[in-house]
N, C-alpha and C. Protein backbone atom coordinates (compact mmCIF):
# COMPACT_ATOMS: atom_id res chain seq x y z
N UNK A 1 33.89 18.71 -4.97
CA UNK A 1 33.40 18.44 -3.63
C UNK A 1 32.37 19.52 -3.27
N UNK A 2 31.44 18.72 -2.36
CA UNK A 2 30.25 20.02 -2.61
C UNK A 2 30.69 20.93 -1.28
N UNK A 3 30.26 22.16 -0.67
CA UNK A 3 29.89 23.04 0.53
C UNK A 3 29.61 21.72 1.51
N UNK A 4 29.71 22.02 2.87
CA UNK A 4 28.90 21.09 4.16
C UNK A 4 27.43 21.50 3.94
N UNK A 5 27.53 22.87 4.13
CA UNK A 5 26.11 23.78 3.85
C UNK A 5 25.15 23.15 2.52
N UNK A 6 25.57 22.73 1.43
CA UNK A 6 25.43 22.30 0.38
C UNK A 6 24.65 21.20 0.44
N UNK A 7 25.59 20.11 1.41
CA UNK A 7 25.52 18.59 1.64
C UNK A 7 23.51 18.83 2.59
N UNK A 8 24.53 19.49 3.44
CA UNK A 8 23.33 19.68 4.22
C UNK A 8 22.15 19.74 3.77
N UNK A 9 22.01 20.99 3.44
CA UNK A 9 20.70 21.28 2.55
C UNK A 9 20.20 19.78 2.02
N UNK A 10 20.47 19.30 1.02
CA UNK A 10 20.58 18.42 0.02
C UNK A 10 20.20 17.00 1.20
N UNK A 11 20.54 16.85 2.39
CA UNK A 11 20.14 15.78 3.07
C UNK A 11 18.92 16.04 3.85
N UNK A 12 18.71 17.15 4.20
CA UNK A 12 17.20 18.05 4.62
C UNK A 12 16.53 17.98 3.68
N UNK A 13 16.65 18.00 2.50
CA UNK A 13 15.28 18.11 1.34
C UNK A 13 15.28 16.41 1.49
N UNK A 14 16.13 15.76 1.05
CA UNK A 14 15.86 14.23 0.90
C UNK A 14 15.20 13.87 1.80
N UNK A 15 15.66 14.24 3.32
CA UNK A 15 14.72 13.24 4.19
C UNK A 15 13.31 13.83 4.12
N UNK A 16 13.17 15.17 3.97
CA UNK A 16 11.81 15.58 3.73
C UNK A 16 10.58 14.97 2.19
N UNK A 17 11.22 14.77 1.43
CA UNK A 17 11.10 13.87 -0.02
C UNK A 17 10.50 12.95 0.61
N UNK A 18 11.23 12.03 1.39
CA UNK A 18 11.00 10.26 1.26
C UNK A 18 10.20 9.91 2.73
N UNK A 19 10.11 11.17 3.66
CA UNK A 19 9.16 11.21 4.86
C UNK A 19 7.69 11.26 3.86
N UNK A 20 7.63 11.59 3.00
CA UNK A 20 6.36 11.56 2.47
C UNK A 20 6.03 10.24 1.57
N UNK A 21 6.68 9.24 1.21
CA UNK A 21 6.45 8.50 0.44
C UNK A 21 5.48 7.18 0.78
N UNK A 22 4.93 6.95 2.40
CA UNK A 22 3.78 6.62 2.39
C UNK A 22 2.72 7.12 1.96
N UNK A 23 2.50 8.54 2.44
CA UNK A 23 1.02 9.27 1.78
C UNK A 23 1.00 9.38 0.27
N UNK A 24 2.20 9.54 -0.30
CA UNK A 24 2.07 9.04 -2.21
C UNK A 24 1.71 7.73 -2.25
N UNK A 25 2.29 6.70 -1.64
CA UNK A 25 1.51 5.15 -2.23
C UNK A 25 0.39 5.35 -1.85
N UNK A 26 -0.36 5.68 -0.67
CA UNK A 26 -1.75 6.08 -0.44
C UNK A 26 -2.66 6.53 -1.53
N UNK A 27 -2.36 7.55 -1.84
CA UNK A 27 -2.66 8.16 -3.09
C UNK A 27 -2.53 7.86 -4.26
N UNK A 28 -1.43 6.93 -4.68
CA UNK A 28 -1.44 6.24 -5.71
C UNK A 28 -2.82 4.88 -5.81
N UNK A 29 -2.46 4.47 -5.00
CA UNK A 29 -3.13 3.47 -4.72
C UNK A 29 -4.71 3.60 -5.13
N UNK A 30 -5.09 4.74 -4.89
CA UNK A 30 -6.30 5.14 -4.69
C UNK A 30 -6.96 5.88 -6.75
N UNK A 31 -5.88 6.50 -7.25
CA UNK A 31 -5.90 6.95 -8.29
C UNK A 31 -5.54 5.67 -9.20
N UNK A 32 -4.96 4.29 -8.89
CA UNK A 32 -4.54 3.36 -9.57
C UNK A 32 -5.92 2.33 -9.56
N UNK A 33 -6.80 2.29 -8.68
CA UNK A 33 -7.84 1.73 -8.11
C UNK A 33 -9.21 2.21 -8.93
N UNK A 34 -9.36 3.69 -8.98
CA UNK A 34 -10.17 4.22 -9.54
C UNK A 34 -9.61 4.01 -11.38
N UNK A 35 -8.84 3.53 -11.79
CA UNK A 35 -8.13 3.15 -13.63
C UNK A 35 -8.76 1.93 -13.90
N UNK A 36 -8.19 1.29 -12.62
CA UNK A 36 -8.46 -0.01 -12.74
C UNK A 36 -9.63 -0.92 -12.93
N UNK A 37 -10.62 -0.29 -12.02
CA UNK A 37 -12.09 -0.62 -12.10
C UNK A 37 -12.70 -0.42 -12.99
N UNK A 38 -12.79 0.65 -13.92
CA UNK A 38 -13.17 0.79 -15.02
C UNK A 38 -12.76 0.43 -16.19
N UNK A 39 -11.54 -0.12 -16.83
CA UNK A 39 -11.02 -0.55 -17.05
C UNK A 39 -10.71 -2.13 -17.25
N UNK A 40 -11.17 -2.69 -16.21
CA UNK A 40 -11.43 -4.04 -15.91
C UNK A 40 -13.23 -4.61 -16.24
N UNK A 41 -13.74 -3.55 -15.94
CA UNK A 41 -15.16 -3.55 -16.22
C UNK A 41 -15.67 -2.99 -17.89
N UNK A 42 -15.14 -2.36 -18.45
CA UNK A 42 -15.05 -2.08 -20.01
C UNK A 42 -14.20 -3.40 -20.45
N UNK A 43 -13.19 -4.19 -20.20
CA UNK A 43 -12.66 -4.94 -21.27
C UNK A 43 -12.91 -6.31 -20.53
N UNK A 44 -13.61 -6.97 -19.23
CA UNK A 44 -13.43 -8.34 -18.90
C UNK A 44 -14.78 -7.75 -18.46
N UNK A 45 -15.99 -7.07 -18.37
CA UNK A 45 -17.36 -7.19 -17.43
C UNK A 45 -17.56 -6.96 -16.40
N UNK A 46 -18.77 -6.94 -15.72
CA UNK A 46 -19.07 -6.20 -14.23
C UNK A 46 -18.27 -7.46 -13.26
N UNK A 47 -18.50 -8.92 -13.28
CA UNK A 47 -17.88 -9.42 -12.54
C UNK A 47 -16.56 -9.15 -11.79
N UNK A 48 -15.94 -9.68 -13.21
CA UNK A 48 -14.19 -9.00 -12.99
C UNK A 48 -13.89 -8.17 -12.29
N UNK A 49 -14.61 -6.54 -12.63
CA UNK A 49 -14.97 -5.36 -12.28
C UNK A 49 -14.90 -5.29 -10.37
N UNK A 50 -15.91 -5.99 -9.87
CA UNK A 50 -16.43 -6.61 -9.04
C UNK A 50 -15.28 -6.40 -8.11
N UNK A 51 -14.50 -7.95 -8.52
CA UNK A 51 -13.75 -8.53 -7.96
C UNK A 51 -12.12 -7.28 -8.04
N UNK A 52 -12.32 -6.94 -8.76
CA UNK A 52 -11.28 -6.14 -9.00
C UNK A 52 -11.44 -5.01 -7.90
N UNK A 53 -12.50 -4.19 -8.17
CA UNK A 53 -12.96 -3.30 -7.03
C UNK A 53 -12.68 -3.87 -5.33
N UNK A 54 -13.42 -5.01 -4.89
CA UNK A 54 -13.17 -5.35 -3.64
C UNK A 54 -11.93 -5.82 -3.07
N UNK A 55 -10.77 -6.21 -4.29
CA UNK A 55 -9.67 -6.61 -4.67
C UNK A 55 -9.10 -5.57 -3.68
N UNK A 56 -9.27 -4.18 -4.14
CA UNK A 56 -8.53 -3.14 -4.14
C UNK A 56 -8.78 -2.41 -2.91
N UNK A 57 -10.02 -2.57 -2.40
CA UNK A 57 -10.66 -2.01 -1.36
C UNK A 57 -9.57 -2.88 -0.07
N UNK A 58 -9.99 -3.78 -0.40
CA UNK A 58 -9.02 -4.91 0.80
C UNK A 58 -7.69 -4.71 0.33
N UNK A 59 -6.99 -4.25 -0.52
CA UNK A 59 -5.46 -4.17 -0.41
C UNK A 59 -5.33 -2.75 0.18
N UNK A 60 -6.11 -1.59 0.04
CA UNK A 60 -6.09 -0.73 0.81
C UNK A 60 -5.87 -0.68 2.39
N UNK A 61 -7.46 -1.19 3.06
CA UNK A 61 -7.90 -1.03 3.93
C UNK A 61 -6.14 -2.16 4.61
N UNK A 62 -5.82 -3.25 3.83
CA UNK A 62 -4.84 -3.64 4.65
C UNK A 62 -3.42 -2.68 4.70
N UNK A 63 -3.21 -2.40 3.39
CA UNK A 63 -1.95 -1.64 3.47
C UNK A 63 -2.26 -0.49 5.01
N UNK A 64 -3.36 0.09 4.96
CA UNK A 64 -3.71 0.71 6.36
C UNK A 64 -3.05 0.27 7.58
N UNK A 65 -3.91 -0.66 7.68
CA UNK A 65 -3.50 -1.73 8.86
C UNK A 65 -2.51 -1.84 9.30
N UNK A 66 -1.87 -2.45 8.38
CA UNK A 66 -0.34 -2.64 8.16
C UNK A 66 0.59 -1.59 8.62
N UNK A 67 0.72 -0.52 7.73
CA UNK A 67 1.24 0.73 8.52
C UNK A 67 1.22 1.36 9.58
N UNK A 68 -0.54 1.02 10.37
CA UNK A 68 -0.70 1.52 11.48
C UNK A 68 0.12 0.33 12.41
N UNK A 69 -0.30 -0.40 12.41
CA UNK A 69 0.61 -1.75 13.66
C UNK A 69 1.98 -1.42 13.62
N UNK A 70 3.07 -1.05 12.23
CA UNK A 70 4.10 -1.11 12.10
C UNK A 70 4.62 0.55 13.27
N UNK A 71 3.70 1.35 13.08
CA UNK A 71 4.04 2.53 13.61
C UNK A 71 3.90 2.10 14.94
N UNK A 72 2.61 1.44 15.51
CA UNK A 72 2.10 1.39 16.42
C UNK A 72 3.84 0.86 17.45
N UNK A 73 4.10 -0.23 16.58
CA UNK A 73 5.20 -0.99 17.28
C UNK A 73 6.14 -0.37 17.64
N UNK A 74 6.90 0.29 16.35
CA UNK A 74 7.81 1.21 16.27
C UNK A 74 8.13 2.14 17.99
N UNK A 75 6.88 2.91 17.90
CA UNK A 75 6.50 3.96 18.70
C UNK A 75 6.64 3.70 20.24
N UNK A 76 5.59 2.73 20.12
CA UNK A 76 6.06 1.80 21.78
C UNK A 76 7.45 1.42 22.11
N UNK A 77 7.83 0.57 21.21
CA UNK A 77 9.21 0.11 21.23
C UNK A 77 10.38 1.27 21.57
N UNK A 78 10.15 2.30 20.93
CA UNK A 78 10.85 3.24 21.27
C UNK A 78 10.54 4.18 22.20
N UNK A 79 9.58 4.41 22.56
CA UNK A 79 9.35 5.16 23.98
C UNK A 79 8.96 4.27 25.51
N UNK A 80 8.80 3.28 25.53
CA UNK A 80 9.33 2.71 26.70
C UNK A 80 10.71 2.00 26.72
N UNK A 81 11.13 1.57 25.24
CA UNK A 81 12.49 0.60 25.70
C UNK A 81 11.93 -1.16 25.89
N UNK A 82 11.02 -1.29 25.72
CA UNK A 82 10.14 -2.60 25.86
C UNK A 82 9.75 -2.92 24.54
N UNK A 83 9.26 -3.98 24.19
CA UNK A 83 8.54 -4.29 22.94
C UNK A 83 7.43 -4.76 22.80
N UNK A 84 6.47 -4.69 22.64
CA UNK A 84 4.75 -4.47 22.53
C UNK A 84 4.47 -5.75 22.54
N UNK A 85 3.18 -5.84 22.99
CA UNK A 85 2.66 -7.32 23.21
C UNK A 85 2.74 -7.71 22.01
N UNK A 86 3.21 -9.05 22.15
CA UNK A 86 3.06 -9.99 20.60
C UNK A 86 1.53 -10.29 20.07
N UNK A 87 1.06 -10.91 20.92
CA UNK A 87 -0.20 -11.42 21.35
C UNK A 87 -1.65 -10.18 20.83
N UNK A 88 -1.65 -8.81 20.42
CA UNK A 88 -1.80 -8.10 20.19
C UNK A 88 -1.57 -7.59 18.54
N UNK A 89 -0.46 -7.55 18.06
CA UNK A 89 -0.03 -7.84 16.78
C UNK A 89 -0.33 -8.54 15.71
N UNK A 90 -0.45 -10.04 16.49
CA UNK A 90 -0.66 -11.14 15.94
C UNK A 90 -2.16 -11.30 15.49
N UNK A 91 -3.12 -10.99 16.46
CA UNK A 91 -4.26 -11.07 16.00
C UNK A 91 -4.25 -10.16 15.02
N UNK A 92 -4.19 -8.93 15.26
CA UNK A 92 -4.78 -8.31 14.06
C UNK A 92 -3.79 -8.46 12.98
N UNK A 93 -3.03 -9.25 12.44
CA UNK A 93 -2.58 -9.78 11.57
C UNK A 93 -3.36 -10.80 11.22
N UNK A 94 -3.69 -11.47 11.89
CA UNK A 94 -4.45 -12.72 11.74
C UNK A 94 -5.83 -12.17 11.21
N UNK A 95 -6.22 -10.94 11.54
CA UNK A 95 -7.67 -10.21 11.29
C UNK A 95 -7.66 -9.72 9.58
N UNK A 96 -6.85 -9.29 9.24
CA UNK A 96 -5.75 -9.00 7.35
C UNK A 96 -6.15 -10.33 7.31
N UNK A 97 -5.88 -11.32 7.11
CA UNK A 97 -6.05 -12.35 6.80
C UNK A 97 -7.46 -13.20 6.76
N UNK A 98 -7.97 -12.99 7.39
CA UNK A 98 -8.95 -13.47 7.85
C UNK A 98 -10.40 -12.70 6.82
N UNK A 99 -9.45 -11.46 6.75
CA UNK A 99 -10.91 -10.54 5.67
C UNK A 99 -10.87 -10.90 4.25
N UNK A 100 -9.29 -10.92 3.89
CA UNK A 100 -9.13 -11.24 2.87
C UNK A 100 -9.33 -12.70 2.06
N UNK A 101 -9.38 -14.02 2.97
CA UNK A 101 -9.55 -15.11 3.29
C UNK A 101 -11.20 -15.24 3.13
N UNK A 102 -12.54 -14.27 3.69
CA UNK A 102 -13.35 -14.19 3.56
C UNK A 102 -13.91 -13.65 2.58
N UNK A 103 -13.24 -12.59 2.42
CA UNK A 103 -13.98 -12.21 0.92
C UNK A 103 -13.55 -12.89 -0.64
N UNK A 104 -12.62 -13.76 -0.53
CA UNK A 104 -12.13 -14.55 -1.33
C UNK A 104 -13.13 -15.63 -1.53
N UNK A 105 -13.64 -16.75 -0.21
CA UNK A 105 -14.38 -16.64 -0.02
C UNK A 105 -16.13 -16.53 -0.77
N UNK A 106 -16.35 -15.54 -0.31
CA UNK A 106 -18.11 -15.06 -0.44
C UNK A 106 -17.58 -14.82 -2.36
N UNK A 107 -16.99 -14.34 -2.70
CA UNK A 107 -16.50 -13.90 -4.12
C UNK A 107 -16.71 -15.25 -4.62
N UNK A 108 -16.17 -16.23 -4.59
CA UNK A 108 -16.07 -17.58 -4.79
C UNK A 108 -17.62 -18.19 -5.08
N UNK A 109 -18.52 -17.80 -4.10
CA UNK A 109 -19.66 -18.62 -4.00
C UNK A 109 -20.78 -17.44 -4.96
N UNK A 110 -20.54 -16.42 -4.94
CA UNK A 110 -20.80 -15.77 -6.04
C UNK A 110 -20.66 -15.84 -6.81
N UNK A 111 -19.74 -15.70 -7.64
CA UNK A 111 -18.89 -16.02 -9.00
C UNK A 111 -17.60 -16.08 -9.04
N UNK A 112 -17.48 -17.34 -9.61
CA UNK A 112 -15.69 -18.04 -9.48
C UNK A 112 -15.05 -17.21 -10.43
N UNK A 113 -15.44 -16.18 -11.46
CA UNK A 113 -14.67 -15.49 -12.22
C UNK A 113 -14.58 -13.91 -11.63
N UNK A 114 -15.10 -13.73 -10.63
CA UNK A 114 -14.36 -12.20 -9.50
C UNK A 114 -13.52 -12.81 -9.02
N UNK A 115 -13.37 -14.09 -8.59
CA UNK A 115 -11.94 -14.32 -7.85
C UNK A 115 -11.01 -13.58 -8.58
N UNK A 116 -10.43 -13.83 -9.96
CA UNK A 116 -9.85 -13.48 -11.02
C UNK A 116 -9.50 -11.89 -10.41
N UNK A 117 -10.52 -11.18 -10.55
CA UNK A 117 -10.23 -9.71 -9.99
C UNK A 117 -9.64 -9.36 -8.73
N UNK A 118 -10.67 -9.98 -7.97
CA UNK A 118 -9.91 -10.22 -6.66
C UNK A 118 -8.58 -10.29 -6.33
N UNK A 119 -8.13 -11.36 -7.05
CA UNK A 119 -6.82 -11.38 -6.62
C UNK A 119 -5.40 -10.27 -7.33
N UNK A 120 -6.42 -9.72 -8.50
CA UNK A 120 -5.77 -8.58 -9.21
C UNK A 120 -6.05 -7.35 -8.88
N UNK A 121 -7.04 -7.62 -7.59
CA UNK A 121 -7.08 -6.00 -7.04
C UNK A 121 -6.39 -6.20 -5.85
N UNK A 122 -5.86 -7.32 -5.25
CA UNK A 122 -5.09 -7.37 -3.89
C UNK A 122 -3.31 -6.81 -4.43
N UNK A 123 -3.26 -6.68 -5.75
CA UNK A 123 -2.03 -6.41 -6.12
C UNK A 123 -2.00 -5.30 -5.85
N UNK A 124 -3.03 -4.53 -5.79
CA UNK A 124 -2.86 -2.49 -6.16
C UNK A 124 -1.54 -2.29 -5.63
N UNK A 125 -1.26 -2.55 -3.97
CA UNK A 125 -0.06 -1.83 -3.03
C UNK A 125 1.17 -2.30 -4.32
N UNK A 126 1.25 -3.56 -4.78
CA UNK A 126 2.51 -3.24 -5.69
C UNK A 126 2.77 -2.61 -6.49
N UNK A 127 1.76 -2.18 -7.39
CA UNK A 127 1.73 -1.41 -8.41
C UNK A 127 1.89 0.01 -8.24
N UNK A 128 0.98 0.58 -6.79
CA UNK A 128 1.52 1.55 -5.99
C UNK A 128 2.86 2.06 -5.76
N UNK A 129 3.68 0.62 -5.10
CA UNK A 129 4.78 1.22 -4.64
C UNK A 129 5.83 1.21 -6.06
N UNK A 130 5.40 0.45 -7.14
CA UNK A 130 6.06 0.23 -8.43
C UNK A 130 6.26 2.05 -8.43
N UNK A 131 5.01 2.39 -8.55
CA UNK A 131 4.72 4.10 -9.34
C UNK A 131 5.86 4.53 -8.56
N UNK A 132 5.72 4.63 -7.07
CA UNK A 132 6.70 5.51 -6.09
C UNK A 132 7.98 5.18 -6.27
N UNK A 133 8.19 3.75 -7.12
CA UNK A 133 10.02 3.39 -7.10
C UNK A 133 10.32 4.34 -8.14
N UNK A 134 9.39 4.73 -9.15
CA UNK A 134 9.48 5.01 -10.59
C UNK A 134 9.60 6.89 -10.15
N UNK A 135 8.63 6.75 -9.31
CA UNK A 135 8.93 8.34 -9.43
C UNK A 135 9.97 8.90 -8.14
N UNK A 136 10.73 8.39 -7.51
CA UNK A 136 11.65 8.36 -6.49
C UNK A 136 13.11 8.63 -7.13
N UNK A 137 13.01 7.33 -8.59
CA UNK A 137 13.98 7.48 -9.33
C UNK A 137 14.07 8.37 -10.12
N UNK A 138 12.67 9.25 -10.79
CA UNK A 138 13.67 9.99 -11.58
C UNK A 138 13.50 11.39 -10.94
N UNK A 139 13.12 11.44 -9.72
CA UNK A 139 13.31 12.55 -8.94
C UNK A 139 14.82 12.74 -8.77
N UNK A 140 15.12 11.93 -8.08
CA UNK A 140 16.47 11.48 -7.43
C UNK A 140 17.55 12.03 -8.93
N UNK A 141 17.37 11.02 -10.44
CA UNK A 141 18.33 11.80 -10.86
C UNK A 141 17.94 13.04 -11.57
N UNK A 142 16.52 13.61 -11.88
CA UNK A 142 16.40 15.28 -12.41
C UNK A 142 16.86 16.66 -11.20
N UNK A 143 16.77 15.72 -10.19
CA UNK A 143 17.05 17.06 -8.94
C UNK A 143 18.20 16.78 -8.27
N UNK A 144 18.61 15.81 -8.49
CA UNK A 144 19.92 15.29 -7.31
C UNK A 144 19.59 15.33 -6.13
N UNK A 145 18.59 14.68 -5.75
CA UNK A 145 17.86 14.30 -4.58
C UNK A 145 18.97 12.86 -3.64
């Protein structure tokens, strides 16, 4: 059985660990983005490349988004006791959609083979948060996190 003091500690480092694990997918994201493009452009061509790049740019700029509204909500919700306009939310959800919907889109009438990328650069955030499951886990069992 461990110390309280022990426990403690050990639940202070964890929450400090996993308070950071948005700004690592951030960062992943961004170092997975910069592999990818080149990568995609050495073995499938500039198109692919292309599509892959703007792919990634828009899974970014949304994962952004995304996080910010979720905080945004969060924050309100919890400091008045009320819950944030829907009506507000919704659009700019509808706005994620709408970019990605467009540049799908203009990609399309360009060349039907960036779609291809496109839609393999809208993956980045998974592959992102793949890295962070991967490195969460073997944090967790080399440190006893």
């Amino acid at each position: 059985m461990m110390p309280i003091s022990a426990t403690l500690n050990s639940e202070l480092t964890s929450d400090s660990f996993y308070s950071h694990a948005l700004s690592r997918i951030s960062r992943s994201m961004l170092v997975l983005a910069c592999m990818f493009v080149p990568l995609s452009l050495m073995s499938h061509g500039w198109r692919i490349a292309l599509g892959v790049a703007l792919g990634s740019a828009i899974a970014y700029i949304n994962f952004h988004w995304l996080k910010r509204i979720v905080h945004r909500f969060a924050e309100r919700a919890t400091e008045t006791g009320s819950s944030p306009s829907g009506r507000r939310i919704v659009l700019l959800a509808l706005l994620r959609y709408v970019l990605m919907a467009s540049a799908a889109y203009a990609i399309l009438n360009v060349s039907p083979a960036s779609l291809y990328g496109l839609f393999a650069g809208l993956f980045l955030p998974v592959a992102a948060i793949a890295c962070e499951a991967a490195y969460e886990a073997y944090v967790a069992l080399a440190r006893g996190i």
